[in-house]
C-alpha atoms as a PDB file:
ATOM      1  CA  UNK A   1      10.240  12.615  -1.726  1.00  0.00           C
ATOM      2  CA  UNK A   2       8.942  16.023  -2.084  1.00  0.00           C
ATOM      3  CA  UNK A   3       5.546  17.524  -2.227  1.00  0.00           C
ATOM      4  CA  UNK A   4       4.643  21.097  -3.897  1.00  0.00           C
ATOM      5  CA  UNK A   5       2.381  22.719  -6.142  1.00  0.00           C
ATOM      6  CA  UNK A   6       2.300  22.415  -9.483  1.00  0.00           C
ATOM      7  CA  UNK A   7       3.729  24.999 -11.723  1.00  0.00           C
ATOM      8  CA  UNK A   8       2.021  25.577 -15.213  1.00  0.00           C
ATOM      9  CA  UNK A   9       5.446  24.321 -16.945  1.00  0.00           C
ATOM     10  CA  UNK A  10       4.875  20.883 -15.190  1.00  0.00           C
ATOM     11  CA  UNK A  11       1.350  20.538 -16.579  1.00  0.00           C
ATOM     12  CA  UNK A  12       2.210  18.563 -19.539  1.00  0.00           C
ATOM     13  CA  UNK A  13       4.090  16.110 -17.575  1.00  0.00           C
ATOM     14  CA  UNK A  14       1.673  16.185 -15.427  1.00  0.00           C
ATOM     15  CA  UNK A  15      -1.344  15.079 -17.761  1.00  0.00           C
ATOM     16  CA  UNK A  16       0.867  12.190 -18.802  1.00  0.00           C
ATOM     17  CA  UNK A  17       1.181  10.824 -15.207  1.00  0.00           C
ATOM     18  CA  UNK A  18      -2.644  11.205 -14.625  1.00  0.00           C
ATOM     19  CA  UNK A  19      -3.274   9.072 -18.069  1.00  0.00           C
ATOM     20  CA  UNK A  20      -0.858   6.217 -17.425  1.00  0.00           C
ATOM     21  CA  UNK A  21      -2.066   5.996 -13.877  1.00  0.00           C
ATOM     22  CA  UNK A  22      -5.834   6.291 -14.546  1.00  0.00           C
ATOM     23  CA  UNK A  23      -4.793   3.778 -17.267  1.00  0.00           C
ATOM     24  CA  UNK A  24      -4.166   0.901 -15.496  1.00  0.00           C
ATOM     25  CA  UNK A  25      -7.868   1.557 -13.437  1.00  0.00           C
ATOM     26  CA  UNK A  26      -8.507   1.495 -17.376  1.00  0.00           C
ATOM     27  CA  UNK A  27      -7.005  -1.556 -18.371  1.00  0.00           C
ATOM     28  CA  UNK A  28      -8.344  -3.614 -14.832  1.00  0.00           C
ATOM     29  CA  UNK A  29     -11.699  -2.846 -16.053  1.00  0.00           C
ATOM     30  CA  UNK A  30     -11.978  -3.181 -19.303  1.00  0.00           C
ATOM     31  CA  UNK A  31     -12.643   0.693 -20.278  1.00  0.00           C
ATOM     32  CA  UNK A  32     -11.725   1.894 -23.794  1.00  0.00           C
ATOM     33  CA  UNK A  33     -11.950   5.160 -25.543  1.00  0.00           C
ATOM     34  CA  UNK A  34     -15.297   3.991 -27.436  1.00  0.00           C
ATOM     35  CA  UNK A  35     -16.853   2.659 -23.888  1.00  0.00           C
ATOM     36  CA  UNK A  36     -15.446   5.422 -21.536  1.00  0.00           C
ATOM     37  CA  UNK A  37     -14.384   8.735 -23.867  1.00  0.00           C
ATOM     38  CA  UNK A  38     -14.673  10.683 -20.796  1.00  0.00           C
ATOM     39  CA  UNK A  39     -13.159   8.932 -18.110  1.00  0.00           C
ATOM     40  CA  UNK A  40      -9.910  10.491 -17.113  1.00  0.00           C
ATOM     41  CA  UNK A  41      -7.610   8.482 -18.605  1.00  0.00           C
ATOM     42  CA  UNK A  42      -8.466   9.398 -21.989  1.00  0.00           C
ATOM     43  CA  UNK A  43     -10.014  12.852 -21.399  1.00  0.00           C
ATOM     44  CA  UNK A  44      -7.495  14.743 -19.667  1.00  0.00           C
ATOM     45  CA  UNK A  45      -5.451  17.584 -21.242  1.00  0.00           C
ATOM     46  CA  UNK A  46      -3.611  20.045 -20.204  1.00  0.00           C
ATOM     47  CA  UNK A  47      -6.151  22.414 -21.035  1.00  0.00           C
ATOM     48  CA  UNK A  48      -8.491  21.396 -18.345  1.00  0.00           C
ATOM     49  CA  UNK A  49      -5.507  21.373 -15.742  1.00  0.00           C
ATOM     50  CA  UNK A  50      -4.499  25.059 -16.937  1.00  0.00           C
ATOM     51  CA  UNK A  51      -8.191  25.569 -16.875  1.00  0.00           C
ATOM     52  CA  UNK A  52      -8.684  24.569 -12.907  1.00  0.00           C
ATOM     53  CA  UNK A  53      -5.417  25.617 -11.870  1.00  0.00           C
ATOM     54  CA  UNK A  54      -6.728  28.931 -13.205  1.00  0.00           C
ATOM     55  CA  UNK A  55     -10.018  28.522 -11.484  1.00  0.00           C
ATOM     56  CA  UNK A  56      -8.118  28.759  -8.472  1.00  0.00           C
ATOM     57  CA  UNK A  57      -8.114  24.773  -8.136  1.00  0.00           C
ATOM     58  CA  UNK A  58      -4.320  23.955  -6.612  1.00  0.00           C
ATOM     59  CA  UNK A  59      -2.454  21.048  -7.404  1.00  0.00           C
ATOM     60  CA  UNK A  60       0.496  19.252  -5.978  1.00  0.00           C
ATOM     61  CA  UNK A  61       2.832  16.717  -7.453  1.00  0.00           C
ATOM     62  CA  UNK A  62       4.932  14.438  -5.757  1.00  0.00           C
ATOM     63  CA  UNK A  63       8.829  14.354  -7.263  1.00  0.00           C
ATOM     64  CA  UNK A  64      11.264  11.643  -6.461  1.00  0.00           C
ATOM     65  CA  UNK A  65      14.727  12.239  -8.098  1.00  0.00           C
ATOM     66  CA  UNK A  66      13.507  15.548  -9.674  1.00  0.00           C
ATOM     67  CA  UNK A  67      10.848  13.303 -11.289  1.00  0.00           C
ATOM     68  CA  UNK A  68       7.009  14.055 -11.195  1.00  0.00           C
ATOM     69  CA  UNK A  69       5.814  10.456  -9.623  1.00  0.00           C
ATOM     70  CA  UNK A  70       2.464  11.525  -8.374  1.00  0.00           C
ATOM     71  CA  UNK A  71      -0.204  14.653  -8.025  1.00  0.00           C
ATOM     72  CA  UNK A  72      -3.409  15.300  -6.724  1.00  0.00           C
ATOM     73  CA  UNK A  73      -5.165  18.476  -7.622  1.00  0.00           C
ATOM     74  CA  UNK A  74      -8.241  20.020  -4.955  1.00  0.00           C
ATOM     75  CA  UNK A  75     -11.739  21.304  -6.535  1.00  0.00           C
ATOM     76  CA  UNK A  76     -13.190  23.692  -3.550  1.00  0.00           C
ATOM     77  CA  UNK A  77     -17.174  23.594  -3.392  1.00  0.00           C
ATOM     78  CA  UNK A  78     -19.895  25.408  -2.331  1.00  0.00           C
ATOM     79  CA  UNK A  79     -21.139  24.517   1.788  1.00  0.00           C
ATOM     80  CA  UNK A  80     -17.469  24.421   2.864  1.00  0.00           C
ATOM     81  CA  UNK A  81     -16.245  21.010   1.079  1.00  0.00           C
ATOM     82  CA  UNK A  82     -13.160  20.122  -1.117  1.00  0.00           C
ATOM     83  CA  UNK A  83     -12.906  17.446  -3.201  1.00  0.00           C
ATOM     84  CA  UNK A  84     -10.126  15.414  -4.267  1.00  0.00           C
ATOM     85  CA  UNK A  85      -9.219  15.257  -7.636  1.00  0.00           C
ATOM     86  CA  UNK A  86      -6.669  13.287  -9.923  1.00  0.00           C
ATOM     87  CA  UNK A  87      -5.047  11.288  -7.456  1.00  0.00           C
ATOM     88  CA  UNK A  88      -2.250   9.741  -9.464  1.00  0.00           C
ATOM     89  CA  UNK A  89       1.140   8.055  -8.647  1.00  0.00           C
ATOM     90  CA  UNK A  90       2.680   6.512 -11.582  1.00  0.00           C
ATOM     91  CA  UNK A  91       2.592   2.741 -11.329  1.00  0.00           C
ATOM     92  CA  UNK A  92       6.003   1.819 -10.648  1.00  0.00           C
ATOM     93  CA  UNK A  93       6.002   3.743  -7.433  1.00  0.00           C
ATOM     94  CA  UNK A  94       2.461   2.763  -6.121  1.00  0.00           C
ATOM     95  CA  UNK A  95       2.773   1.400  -2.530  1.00  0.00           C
ATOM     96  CA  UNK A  96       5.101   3.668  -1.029  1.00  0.00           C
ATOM     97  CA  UNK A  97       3.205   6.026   1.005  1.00  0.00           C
ATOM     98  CA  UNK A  98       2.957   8.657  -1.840  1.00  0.00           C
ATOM     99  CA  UNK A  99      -1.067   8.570  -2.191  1.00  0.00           C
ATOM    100  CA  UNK A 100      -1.173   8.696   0.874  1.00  0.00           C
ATOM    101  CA  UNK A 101       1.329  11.968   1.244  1.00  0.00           C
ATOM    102  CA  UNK A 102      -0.345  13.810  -1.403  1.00  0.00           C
ATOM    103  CA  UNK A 103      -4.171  13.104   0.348  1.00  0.00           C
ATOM    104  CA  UNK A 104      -2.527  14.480   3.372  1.00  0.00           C
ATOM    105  CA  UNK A 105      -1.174  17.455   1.339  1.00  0.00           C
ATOM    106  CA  UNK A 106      -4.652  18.190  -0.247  1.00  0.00           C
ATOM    107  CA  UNK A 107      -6.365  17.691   3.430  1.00  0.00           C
ATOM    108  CA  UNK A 108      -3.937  20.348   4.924  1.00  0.00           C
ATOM    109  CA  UNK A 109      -4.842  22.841   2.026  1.00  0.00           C
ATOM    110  CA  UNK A 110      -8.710  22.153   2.577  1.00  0.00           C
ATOM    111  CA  UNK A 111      -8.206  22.947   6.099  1.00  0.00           C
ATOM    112  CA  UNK A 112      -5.988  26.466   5.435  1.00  0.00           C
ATOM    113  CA  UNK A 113      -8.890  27.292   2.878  1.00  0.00           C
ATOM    114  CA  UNK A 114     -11.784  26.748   5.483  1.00  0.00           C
ATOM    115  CA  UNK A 115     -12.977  23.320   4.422  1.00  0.00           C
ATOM    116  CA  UNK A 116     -14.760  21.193   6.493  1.00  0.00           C
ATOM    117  CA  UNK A 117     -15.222  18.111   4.702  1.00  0.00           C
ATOM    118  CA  UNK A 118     -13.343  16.294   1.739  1.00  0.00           C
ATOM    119  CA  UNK A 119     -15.138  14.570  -1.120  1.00  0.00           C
ATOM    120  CA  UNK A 120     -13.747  12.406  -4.084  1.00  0.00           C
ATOM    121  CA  UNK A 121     -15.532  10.040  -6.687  1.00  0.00           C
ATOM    122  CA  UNK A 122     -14.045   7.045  -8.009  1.00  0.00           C
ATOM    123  CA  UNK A 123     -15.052   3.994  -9.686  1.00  0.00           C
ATOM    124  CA  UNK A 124     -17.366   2.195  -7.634  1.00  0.00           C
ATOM    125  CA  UNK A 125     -16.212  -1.471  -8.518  1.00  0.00           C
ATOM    126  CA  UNK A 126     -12.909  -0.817  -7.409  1.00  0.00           C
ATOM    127  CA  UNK A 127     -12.880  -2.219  -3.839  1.00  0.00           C
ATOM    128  CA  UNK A 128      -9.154  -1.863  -3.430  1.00  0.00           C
ATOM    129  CA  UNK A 129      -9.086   1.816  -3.853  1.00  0.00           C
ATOM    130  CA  UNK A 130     -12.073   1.983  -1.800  1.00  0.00           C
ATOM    131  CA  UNK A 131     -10.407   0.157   1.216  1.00  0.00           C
ATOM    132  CA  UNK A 132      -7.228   2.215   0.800  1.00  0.00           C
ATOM    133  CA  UNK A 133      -9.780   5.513   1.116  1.00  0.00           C
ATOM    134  CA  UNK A 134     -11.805   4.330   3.783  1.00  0.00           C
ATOM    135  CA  UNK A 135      -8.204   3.267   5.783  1.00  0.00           C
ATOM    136  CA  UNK A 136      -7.638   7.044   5.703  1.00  0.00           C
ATOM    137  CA  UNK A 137     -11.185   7.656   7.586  1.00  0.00           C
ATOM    138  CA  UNK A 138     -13.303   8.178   4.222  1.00  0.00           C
ATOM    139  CA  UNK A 139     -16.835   6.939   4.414  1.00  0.00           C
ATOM    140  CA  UNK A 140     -18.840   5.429   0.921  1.00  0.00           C
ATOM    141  CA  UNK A 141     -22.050   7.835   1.089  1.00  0.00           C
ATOM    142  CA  UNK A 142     -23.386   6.586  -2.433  1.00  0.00           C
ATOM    143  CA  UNK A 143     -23.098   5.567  -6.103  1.00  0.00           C
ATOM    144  CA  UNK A 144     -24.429   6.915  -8.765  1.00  0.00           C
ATOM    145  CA  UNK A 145     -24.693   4.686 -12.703  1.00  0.00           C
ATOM    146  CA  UNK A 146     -24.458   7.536 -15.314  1.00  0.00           C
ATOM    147  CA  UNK A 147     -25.415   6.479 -18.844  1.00  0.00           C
ATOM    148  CA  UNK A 148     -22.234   7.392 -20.461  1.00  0.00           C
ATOM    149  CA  UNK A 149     -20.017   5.376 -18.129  1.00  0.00           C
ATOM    150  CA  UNK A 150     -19.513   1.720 -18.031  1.00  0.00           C
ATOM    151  CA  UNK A 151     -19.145   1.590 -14.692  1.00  0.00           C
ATOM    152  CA  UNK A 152     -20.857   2.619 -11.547  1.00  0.00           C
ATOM    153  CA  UNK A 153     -19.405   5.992 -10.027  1.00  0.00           C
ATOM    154  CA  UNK A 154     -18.938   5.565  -5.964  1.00  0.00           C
ATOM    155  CA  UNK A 155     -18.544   8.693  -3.543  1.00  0.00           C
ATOM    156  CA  UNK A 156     -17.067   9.264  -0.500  1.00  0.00           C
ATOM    157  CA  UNK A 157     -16.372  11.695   2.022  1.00  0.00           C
ATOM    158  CA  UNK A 158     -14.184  12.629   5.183  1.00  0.00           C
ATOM    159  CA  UNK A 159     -15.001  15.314   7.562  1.00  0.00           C
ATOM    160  CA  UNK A 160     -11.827  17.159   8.703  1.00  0.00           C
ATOM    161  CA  UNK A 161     -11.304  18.420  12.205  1.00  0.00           C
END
């Protein structure tokens, strides 16, 4: 497996792996288009990835083969944090240590760009992705219920030495 950034031809591929794999978070949980237009696996486009990789927001995918099987892009924020965005692997190669590679990939980056602390936000009902974050030294800090999701939106953070 290899790990690099993400060039702007890969985008397209890339929105597809972020839709099928925020699709089956879809599909566990009973979110639709008409209950959840804006969760991301039915509101990301390549526009918004050429939009943050312009805003200076990098990205990584993960490539098996010569295949894009994963990616993870990095939002910095103001007060030295970095938050983790789009964590995807594509479902038929989940649970081989590529989440975990790419979180490590976007934690190394935070550090080289001064971060001191990683955030990410993920559906708060989803206890197995929380586990798998907090097995990685993330701590739940709080959740938030906005109107226009279905669901209750969990956050989490990591400082990084």
């Amino acid at each position: 497996m290899e790990i690099r950034e993400t060039a702007i031809p890969e985008l397209p591929a890339c929105v597809s792996l972020i839709r099928e794999s925020f699709g089956t978070v879809a599909a566990q949980f009973g979110f639709t288009p008409e209950n959840a237009p804006r969760f991301t696996a039915f509101a990301m486009t390549e526009e918004r990835l050429r939009r943050d990789l312009a805003g200076g927001h990098p990205m990584f995918a993960a490539l098996e083969n010569g295949q894009i099987v994963g990616f993870v892009s990095l939002t910095p924020e103001a007060g030295g944090s970095c938050e983790v965005s789009h964590l995807a692997v594509l479902p038929a190669y989940r649970h081989r240590g590529i989440g975990h590679a790419l979180l490590d990939r976007a934690e190394e980056e935070a550090r080289a760009r001064g971060c001191v602390r990683m955030t990410l936000s993920l559906v708060d009902e989803n206890r197995r992705l929380r586990t798998w974050y907090e097995s990685f030294g993330y701590v739940h800090t709080h959740a938030v219920k906005f109107d226009f999701f279905p669901f209750t939106c969990g956050y989490m953070e990591k400082p990084l030495p």
